[in-house]
N, C-alpha and C. Protein backbone atom coordinates (compact mmCIF):
# COMPACT_ATOMS: atom_id res chain seq x y z
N UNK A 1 0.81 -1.21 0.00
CA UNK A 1 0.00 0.00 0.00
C UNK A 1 0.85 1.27 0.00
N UNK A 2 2.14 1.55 -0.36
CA UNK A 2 3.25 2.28 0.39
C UNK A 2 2.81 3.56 -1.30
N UNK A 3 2.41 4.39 -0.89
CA UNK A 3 1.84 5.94 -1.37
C UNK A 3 0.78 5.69 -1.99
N UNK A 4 0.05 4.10 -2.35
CA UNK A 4 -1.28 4.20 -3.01
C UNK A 4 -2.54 5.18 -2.29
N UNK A 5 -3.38 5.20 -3.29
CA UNK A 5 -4.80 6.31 -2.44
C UNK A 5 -5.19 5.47 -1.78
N UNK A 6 -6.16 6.30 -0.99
CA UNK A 6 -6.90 4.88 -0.01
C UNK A 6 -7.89 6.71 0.33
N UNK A 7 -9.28 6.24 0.22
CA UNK A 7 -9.97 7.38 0.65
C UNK A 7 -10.82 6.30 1.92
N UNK A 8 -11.15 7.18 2.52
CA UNK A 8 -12.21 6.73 3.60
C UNK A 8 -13.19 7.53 4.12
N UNK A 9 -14.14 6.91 3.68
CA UNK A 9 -15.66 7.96 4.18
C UNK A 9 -15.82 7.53 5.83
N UNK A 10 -15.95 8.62 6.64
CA UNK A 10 -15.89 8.81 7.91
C UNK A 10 -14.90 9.16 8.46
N UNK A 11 -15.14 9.80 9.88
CA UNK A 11 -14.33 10.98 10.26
C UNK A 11 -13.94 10.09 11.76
N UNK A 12 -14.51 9.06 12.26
CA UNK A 12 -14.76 9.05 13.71
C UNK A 12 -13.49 7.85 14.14
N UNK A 13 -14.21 7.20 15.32
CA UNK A 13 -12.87 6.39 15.71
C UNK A 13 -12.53 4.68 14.56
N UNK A 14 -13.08 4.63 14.06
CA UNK A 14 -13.37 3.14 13.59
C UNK A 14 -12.48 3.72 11.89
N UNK A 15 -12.57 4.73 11.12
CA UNK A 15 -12.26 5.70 10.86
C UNK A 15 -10.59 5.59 10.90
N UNK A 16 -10.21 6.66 11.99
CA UNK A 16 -8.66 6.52 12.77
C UNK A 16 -8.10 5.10 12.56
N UNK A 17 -8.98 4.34 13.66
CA UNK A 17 -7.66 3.04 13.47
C UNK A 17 -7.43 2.44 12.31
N UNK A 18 -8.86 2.19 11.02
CA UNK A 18 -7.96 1.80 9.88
C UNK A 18 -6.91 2.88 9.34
N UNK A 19 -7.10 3.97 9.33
CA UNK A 19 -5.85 4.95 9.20
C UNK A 19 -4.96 4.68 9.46
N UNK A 20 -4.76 4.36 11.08
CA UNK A 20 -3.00 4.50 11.40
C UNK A 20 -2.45 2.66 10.91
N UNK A 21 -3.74 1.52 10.79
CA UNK A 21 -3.00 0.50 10.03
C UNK A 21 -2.36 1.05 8.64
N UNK A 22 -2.85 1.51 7.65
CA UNK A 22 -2.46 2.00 6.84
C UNK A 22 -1.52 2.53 6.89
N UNK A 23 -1.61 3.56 7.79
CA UNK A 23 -0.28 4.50 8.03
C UNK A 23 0.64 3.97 8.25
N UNK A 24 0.74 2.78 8.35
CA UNK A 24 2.60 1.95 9.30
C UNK A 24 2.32 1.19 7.37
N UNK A 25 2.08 1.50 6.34
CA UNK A 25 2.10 1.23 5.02
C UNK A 25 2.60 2.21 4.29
N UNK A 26 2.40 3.80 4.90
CA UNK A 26 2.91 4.52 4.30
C UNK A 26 1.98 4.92 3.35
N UNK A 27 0.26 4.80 3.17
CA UNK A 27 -0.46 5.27 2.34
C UNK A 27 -0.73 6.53 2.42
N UNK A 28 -1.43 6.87 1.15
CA UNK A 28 -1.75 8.27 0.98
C UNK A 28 -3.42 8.04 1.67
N UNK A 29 -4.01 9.01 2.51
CA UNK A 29 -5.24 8.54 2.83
C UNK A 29 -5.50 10.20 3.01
N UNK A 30 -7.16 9.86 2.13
CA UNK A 30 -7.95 11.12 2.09
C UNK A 30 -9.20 10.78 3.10
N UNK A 31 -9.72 11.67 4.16
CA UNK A 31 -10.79 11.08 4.73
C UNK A 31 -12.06 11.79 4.34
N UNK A 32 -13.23 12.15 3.85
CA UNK A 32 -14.60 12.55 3.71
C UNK A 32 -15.43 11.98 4.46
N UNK A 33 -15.84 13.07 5.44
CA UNK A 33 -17.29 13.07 6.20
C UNK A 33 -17.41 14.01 6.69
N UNK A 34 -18.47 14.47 6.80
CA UNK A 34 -19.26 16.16 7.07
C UNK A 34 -19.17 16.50 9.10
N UNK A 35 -18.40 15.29 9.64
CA UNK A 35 -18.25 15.98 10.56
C UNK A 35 -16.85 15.11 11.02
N UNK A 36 -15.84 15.60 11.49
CA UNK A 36 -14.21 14.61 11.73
C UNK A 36 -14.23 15.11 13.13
N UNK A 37 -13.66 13.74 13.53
CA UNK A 37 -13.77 13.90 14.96
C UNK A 37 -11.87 14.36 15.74
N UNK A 38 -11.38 14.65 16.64
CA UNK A 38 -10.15 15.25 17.18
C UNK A 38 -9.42 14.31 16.61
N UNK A 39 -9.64 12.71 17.19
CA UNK A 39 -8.59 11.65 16.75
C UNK A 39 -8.49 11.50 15.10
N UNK A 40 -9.31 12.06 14.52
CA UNK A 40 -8.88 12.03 13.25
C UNK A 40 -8.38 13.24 12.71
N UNK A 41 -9.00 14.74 12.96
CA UNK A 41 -8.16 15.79 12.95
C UNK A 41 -6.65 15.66 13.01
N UNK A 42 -6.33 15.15 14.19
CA UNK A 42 -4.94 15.06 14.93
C UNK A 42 -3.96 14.53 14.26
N UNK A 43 -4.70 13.34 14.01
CA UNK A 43 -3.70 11.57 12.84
C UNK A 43 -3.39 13.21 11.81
N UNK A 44 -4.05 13.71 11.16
CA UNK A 44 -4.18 14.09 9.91
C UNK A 44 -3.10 14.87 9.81
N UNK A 45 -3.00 15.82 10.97
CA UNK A 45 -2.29 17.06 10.76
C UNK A 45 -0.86 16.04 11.16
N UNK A 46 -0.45 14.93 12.07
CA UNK A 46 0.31 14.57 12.04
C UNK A 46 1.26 13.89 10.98
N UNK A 47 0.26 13.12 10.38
CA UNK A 47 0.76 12.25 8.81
C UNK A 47 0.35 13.19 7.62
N UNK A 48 -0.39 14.30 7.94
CA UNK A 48 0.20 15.11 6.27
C UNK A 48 -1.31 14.27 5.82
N UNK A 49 -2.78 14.16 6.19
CA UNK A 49 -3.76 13.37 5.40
C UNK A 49 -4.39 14.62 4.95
N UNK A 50 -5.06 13.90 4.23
CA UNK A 50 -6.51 15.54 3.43
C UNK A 50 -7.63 15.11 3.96
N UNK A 51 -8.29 16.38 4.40
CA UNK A 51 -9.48 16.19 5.01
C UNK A 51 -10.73 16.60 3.69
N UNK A 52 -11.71 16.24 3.98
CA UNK A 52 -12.79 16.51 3.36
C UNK A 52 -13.99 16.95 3.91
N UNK A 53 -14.49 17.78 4.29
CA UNK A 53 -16.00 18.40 4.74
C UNK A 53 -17.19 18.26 4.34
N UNK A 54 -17.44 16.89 3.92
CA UNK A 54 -19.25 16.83 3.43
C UNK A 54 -19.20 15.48 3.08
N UNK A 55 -20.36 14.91 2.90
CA UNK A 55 -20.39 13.35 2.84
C UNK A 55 -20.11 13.17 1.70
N UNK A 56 -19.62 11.99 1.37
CA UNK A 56 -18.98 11.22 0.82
C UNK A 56 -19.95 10.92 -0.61
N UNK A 57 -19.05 10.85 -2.03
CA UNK A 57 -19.92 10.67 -2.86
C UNK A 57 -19.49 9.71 -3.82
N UNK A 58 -19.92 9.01 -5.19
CA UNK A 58 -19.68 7.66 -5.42
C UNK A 58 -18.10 8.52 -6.28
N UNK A 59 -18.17 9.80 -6.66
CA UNK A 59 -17.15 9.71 -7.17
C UNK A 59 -15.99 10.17 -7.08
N UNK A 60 -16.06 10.19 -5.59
CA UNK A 60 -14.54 10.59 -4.57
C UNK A 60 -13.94 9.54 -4.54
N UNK A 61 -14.39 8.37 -5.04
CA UNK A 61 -13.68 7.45 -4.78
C UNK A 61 -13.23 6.43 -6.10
N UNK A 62 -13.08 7.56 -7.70
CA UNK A 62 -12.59 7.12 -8.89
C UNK A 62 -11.01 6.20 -9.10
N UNK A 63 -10.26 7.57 -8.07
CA UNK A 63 -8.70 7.59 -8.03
C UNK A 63 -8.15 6.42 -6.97
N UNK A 64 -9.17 5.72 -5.98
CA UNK A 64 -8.74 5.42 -5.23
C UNK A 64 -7.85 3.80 -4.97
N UNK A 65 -7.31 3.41 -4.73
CA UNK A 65 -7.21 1.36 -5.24
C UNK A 65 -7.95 0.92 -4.01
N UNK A 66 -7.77 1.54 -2.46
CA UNK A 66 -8.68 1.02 -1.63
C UNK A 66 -9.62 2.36 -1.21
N UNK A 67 -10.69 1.47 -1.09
CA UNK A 67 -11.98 2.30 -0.43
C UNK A 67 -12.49 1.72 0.97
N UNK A 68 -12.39 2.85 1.81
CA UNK A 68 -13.12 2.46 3.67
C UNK A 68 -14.46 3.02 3.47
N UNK A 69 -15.11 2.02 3.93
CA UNK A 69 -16.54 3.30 4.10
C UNK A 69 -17.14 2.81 5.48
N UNK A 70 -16.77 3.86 6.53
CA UNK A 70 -16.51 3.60 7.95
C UNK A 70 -17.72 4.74 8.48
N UNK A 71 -18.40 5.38 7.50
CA UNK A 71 -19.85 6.23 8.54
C UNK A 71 -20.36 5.76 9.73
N UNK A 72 -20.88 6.36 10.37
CA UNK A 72 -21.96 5.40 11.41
C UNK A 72 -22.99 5.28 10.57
N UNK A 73 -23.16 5.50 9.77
CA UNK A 73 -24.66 5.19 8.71
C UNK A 73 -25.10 3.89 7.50
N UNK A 74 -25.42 2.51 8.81
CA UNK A 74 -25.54 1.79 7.77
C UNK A 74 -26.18 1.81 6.76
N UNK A 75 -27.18 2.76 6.48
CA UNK A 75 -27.75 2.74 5.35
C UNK A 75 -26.54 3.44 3.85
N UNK A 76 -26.34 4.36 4.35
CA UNK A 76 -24.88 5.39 3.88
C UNK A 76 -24.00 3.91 3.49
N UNK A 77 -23.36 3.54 4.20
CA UNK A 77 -22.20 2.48 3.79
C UNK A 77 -22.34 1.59 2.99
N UNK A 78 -24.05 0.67 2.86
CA UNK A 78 -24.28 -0.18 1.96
C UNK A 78 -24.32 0.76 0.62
N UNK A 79 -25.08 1.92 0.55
CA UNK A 79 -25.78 2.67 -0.95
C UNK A 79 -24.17 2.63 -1.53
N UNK A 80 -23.01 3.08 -1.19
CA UNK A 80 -21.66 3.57 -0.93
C UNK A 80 -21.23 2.15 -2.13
N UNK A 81 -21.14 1.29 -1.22
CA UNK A 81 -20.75 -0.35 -1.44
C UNK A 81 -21.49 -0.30 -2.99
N UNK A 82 -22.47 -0.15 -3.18
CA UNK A 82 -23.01 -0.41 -4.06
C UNK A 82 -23.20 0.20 -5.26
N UNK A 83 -22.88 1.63 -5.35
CA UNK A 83 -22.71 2.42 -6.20
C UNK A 83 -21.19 2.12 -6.99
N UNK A 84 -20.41 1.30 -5.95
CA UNK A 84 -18.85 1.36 -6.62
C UNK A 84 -18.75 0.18 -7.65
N UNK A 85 -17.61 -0.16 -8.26
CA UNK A 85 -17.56 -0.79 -9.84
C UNK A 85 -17.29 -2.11 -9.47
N UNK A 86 -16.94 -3.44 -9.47
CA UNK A 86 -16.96 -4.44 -9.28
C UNK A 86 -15.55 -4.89 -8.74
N UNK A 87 -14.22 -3.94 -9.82
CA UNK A 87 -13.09 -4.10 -9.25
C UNK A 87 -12.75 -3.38 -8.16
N UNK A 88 -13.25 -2.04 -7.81
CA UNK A 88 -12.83 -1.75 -6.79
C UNK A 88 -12.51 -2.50 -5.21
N UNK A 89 -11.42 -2.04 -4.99
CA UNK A 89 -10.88 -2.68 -3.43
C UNK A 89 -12.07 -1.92 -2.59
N UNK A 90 -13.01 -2.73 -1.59
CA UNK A 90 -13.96 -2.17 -0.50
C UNK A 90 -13.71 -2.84 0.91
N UNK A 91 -13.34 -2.15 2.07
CA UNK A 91 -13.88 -2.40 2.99
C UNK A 91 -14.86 -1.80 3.44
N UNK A 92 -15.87 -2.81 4.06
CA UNK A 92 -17.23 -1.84 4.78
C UNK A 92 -17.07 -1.85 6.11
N UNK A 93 -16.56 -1.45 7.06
CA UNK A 93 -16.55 -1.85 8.43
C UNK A 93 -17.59 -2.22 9.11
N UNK A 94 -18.62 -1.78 8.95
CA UNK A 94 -20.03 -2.46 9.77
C UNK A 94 -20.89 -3.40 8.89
N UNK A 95 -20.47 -4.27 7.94
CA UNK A 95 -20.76 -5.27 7.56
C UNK A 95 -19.52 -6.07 6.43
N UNK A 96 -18.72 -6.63 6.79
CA UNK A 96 -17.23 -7.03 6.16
C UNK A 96 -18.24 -7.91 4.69
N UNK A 97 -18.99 -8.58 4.84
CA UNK A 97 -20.08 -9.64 3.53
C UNK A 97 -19.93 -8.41 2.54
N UNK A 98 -20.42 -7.38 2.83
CA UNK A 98 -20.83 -6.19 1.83
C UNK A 98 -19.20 -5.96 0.48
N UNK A 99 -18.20 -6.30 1.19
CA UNK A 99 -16.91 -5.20 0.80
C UNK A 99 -16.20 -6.58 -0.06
N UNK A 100 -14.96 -6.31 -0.26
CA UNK A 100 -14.25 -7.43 -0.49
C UNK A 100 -12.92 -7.19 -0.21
N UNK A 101 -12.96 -6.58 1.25
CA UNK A 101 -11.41 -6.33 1.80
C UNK A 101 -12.09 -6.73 3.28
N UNK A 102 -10.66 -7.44 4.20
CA UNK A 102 -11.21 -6.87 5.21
C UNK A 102 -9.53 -6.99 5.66
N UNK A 103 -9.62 -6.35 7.13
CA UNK A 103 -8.40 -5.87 7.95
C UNK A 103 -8.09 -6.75 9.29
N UNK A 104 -7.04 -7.74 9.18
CA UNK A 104 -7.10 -8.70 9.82
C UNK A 104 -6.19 -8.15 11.34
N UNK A 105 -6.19 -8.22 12.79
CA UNK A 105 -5.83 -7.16 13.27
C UNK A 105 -4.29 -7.64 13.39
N UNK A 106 -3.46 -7.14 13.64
CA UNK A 106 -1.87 -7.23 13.26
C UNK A 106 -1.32 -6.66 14.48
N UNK A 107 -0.06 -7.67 14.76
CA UNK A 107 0.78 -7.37 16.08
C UNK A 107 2.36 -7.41 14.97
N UNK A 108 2.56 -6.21 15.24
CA UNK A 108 4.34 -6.07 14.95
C UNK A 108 5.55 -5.97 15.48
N UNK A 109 6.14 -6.48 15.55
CA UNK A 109 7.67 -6.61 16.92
C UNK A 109 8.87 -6.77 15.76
N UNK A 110 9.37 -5.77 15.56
CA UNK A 110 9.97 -5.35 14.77
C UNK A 110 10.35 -6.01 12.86
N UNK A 111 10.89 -6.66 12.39
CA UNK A 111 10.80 -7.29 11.26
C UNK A 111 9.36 -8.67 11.80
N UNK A 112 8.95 -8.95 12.21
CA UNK A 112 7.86 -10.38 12.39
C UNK A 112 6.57 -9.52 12.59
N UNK A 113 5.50 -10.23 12.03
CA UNK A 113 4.08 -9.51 11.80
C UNK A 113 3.45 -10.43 11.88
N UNK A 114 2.80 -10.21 12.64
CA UNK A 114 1.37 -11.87 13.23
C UNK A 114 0.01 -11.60 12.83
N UNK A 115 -0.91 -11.86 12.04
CA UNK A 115 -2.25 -10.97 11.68
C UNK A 115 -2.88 -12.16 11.82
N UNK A 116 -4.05 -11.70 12.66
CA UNK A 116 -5.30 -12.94 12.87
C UNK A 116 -6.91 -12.15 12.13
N UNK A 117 -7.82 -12.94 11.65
CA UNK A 117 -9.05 -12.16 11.47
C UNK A 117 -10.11 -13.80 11.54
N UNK A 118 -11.01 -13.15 11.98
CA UNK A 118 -12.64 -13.86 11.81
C UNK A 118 -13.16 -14.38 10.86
N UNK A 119 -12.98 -13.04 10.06
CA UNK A 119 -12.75 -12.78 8.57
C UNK A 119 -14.99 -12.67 8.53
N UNK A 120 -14.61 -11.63 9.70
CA UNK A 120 -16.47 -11.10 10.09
C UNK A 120 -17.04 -11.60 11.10
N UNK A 121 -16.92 -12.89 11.10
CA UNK A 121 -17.71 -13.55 12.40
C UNK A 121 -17.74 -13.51 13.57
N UNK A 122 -16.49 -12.33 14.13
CA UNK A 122 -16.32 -12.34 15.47
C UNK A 122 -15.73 -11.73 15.70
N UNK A 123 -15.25 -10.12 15.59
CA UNK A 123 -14.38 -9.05 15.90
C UNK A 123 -14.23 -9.09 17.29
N UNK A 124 -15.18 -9.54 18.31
CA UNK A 124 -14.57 -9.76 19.89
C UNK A 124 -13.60 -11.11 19.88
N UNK A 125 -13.88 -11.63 18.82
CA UNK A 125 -12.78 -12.84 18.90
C UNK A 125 -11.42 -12.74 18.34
N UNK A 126 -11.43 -11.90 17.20
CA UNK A 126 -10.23 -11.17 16.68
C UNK A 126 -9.06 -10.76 17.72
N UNK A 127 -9.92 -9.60 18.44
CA UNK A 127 -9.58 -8.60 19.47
C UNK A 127 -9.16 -9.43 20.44
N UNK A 128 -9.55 -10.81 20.91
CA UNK A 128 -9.05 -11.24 22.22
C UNK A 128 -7.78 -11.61 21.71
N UNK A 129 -7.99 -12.19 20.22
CA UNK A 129 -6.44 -13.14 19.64
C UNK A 129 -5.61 -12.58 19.65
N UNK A 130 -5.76 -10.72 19.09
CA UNK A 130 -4.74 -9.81 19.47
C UNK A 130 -3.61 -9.61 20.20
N UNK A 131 -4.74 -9.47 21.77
CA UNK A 131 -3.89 -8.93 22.96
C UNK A 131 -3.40 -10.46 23.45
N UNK A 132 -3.68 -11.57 22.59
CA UNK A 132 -3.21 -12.93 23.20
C UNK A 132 -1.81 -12.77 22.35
N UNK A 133 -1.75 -12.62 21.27
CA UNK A 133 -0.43 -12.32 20.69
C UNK A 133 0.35 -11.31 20.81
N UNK A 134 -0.14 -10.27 21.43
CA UNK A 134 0.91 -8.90 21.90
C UNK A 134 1.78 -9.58 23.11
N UNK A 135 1.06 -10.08 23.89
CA UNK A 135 2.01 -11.12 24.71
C UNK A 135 2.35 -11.63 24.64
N UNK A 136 2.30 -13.03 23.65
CA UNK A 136 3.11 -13.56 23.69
C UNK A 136 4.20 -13.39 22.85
N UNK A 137 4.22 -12.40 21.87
CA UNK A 137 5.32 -11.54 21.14
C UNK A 137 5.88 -10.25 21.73
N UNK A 138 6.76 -10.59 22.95
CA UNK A 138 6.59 -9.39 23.66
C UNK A 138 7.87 -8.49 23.22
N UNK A 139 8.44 -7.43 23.71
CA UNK A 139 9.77 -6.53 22.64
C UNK A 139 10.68 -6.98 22.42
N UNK A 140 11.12 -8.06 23.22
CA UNK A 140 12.21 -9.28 23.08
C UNK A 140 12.54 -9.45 21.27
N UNK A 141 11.30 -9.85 20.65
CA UNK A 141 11.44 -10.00 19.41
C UNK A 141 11.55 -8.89 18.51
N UNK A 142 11.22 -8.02 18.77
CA UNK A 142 11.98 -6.87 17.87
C UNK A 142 13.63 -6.58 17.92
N UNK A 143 14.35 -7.08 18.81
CA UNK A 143 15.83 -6.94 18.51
C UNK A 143 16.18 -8.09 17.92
N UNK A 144 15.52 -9.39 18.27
CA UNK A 144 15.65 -10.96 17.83
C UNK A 144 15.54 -10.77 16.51
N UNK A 145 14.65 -10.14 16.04
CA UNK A 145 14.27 -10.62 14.37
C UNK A 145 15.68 -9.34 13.91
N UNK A 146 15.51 -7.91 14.38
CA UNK A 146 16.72 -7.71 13.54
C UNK A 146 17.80 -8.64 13.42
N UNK A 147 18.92 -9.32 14.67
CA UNK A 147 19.62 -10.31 14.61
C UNK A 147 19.91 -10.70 13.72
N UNK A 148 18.10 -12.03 13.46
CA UNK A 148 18.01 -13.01 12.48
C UNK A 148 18.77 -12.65 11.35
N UNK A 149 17.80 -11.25 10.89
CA UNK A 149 17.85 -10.55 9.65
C UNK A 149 19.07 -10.83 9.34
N UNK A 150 20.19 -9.77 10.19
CA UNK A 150 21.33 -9.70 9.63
C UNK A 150 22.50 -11.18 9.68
N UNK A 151 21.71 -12.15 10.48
CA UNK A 151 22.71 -13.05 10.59
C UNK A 151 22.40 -14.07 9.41
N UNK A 152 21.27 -13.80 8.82
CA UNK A 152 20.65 -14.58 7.83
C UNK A 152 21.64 -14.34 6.22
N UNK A 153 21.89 -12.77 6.16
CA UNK A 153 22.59 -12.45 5.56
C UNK A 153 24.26 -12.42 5.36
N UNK A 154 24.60 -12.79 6.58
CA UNK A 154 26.00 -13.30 6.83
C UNK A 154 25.97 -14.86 6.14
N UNK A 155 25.45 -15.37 6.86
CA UNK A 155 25.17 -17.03 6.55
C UNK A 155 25.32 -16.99 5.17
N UNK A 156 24.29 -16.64 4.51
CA UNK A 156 24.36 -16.69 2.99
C UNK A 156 25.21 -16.47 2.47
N UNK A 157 26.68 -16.39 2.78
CA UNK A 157 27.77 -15.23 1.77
C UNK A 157 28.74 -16.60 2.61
N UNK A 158 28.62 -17.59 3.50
CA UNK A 158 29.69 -17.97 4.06
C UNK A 158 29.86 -19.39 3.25
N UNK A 159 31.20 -19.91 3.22
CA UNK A 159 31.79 -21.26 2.42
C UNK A 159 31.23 -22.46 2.90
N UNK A 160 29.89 -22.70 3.31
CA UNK A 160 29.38 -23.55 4.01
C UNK A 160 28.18 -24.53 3.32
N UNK A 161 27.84 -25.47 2.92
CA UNK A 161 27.02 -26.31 2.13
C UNK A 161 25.73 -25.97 2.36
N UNK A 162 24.68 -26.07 1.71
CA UNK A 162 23.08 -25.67 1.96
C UNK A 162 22.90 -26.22 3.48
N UNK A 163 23.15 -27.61 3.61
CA UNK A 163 22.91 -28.42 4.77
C UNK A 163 23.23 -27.56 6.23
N UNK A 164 24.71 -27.00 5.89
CA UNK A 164 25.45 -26.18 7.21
C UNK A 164 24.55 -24.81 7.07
N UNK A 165 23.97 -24.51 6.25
CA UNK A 165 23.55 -23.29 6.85
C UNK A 165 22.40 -23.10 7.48
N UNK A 166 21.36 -24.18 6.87
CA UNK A 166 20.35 -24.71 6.69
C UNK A 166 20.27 -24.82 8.62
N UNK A 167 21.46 -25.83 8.98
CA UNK A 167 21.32 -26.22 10.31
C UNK A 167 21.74 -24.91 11.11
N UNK A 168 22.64 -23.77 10.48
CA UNK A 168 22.96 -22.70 11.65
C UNK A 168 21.62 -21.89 11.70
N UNK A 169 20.85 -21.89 10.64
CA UNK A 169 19.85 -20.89 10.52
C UNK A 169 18.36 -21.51 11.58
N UNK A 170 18.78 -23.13 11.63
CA UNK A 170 17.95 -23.63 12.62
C UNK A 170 18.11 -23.52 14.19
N UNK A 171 19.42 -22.88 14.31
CA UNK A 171 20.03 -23.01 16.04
C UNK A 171 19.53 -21.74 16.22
N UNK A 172 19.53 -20.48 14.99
CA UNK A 172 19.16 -19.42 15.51
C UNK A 172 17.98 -18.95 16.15
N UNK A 173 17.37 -20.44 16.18
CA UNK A 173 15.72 -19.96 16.26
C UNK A 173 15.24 -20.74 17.70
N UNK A 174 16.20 -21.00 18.44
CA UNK A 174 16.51 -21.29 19.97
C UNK A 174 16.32 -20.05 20.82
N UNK A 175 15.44 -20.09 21.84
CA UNK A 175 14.93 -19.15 22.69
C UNK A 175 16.00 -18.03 23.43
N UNK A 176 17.54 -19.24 23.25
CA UNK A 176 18.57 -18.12 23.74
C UNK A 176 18.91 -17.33 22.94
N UNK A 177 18.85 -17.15 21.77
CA UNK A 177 19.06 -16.04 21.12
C UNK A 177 18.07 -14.98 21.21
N UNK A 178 16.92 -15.22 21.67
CA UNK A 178 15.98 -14.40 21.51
C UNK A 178 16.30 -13.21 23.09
N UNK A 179 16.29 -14.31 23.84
CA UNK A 179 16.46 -13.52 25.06
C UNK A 179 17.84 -13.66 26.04
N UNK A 180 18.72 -13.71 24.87
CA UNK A 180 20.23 -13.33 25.06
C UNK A 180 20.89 -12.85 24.72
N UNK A 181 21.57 -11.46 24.82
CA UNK A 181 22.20 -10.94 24.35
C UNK A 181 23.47 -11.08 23.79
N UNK A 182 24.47 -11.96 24.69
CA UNK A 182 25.53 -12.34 25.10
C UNK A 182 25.58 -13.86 24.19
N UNK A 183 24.25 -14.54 24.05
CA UNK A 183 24.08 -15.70 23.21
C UNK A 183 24.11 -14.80 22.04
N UNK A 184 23.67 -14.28 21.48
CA UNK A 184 23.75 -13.39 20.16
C UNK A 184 25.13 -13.28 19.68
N UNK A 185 25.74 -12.58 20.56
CA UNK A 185 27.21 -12.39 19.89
C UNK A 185 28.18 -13.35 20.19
N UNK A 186 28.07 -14.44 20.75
CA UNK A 186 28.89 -15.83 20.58
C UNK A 186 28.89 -15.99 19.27
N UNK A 187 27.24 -16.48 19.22
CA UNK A 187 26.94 -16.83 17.79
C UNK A 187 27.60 -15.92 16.77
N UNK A 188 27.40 -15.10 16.73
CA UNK A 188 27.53 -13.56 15.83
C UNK A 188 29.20 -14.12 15.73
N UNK A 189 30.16 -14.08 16.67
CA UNK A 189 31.10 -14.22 16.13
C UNK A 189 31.99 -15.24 15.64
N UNK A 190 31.00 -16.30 15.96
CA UNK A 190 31.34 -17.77 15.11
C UNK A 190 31.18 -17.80 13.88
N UNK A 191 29.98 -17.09 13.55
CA UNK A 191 29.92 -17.12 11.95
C UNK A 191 30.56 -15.73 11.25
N UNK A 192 31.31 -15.00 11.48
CA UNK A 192 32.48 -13.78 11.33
C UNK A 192 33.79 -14.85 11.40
N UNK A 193 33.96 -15.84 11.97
CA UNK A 193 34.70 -16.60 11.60
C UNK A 193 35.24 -17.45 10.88
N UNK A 194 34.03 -18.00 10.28
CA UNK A 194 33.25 -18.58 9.21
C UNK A 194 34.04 -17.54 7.59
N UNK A 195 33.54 -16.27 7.89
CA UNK A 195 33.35 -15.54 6.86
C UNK A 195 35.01 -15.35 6.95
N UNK A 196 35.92 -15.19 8.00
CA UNK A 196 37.16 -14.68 7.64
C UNK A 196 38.05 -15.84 7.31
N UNK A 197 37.52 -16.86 7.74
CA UNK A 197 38.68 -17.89 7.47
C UNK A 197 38.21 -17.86 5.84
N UNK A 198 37.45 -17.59 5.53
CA UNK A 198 36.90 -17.63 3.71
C UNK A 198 37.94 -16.97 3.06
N UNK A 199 37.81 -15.41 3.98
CA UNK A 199 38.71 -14.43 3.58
C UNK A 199 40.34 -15.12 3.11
N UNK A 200 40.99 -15.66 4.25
CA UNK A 200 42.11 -16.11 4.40
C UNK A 200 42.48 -17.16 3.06
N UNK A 201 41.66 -17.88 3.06
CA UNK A 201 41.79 -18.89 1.62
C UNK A 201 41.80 -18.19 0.57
């Protein structure tokens, strides 16, 4: 989604949070509705969004690749849904059947991204899976996965058979690396060893 349009009819909180998912995408997002509420004011002036002042019409949403249509007005959101062209990208937030997008909720800890959805049937069930995975992905793994990253990329460059790397890239995924620092750079400098004795030959 990284600078595509994305317009969204509604101003309020339901509104905001698909915004700021978007926003960790880097989209361009226009919002239209005749009344915007602070948390969306705020996002806006923070990320640089365009606001719009009046409800939403079928053809604000020509330019767009995704369309939100997040009103409190279910009647508003279906007419919306239905006025648009067949390819268009739709989420409807107060009825996901209507659209043919939906937003599965997402836990991020630095390079690793966990997304669970209902996929409609149960947004309190979504929401519990959430905060069940914010825990158990707790900040530990945001320095872990950089690690990986870069040790993944060492590995690959070293004089070692698919099999040997295959198996170092499997040790890395042992809990002490995750929540060891000191295990990190053992490792880290075994395979710098790897890479210099390469050098040396």
């Amino acid at each position: 989604m990284h600078k595509k349009n994305i317009v969204i009819a509604g101003g309020g909180r339901i509104a905001a949070r698909k915004a700021r998912v978007l926003g960790a995408e880097q989209a361009t997002i226009t919002f239209i509705a005749p009344e915007i509420s602070k948390e969306v004011y705020e996002l806006s002036r923070d990320k640089g969004y365009s606001l719009i002042h009046r409800k939403a019409e079928p053809s604000d949403f020509a330019e767009a690749m995704l369309v939100i249509l997040a009103t409190n007005n279910r009647e508003a959101n279906r007419t919306l849904c239905q006025s648009l062209p067949p390819h268009q990208l739709v989420c409807v937030v107060d009825e996901s059947g209507e659209g043919n997008v939906t937003f599965p909720a997402t836990v991020r800890r630095g390079h690793l991204q966990v997304a669970v959805t209902s996929n409609g049937s149960s947004p309190k069930l979504t929401r519990k899976l959430k905060k069940e995975l914010e825990a158990q992905f707790d900040s530990s793994w945001e320095p872990y996965t950089a690690f990986l990253g870069r040790s993944r990329e060492l590995i690959k460059k070293l004089p070692l058979s698919f099999e040997e790397k295959s198996e170092l890239l499997l040790e890395l995924l042992e809990d002490q690396y995750r929540l060891s620092e000191e295990a990190q750079e053992t490792i880290w400098r075994k395979l710098q060893s790897f890479q210099q004795n390469q050098i040396v030959k």
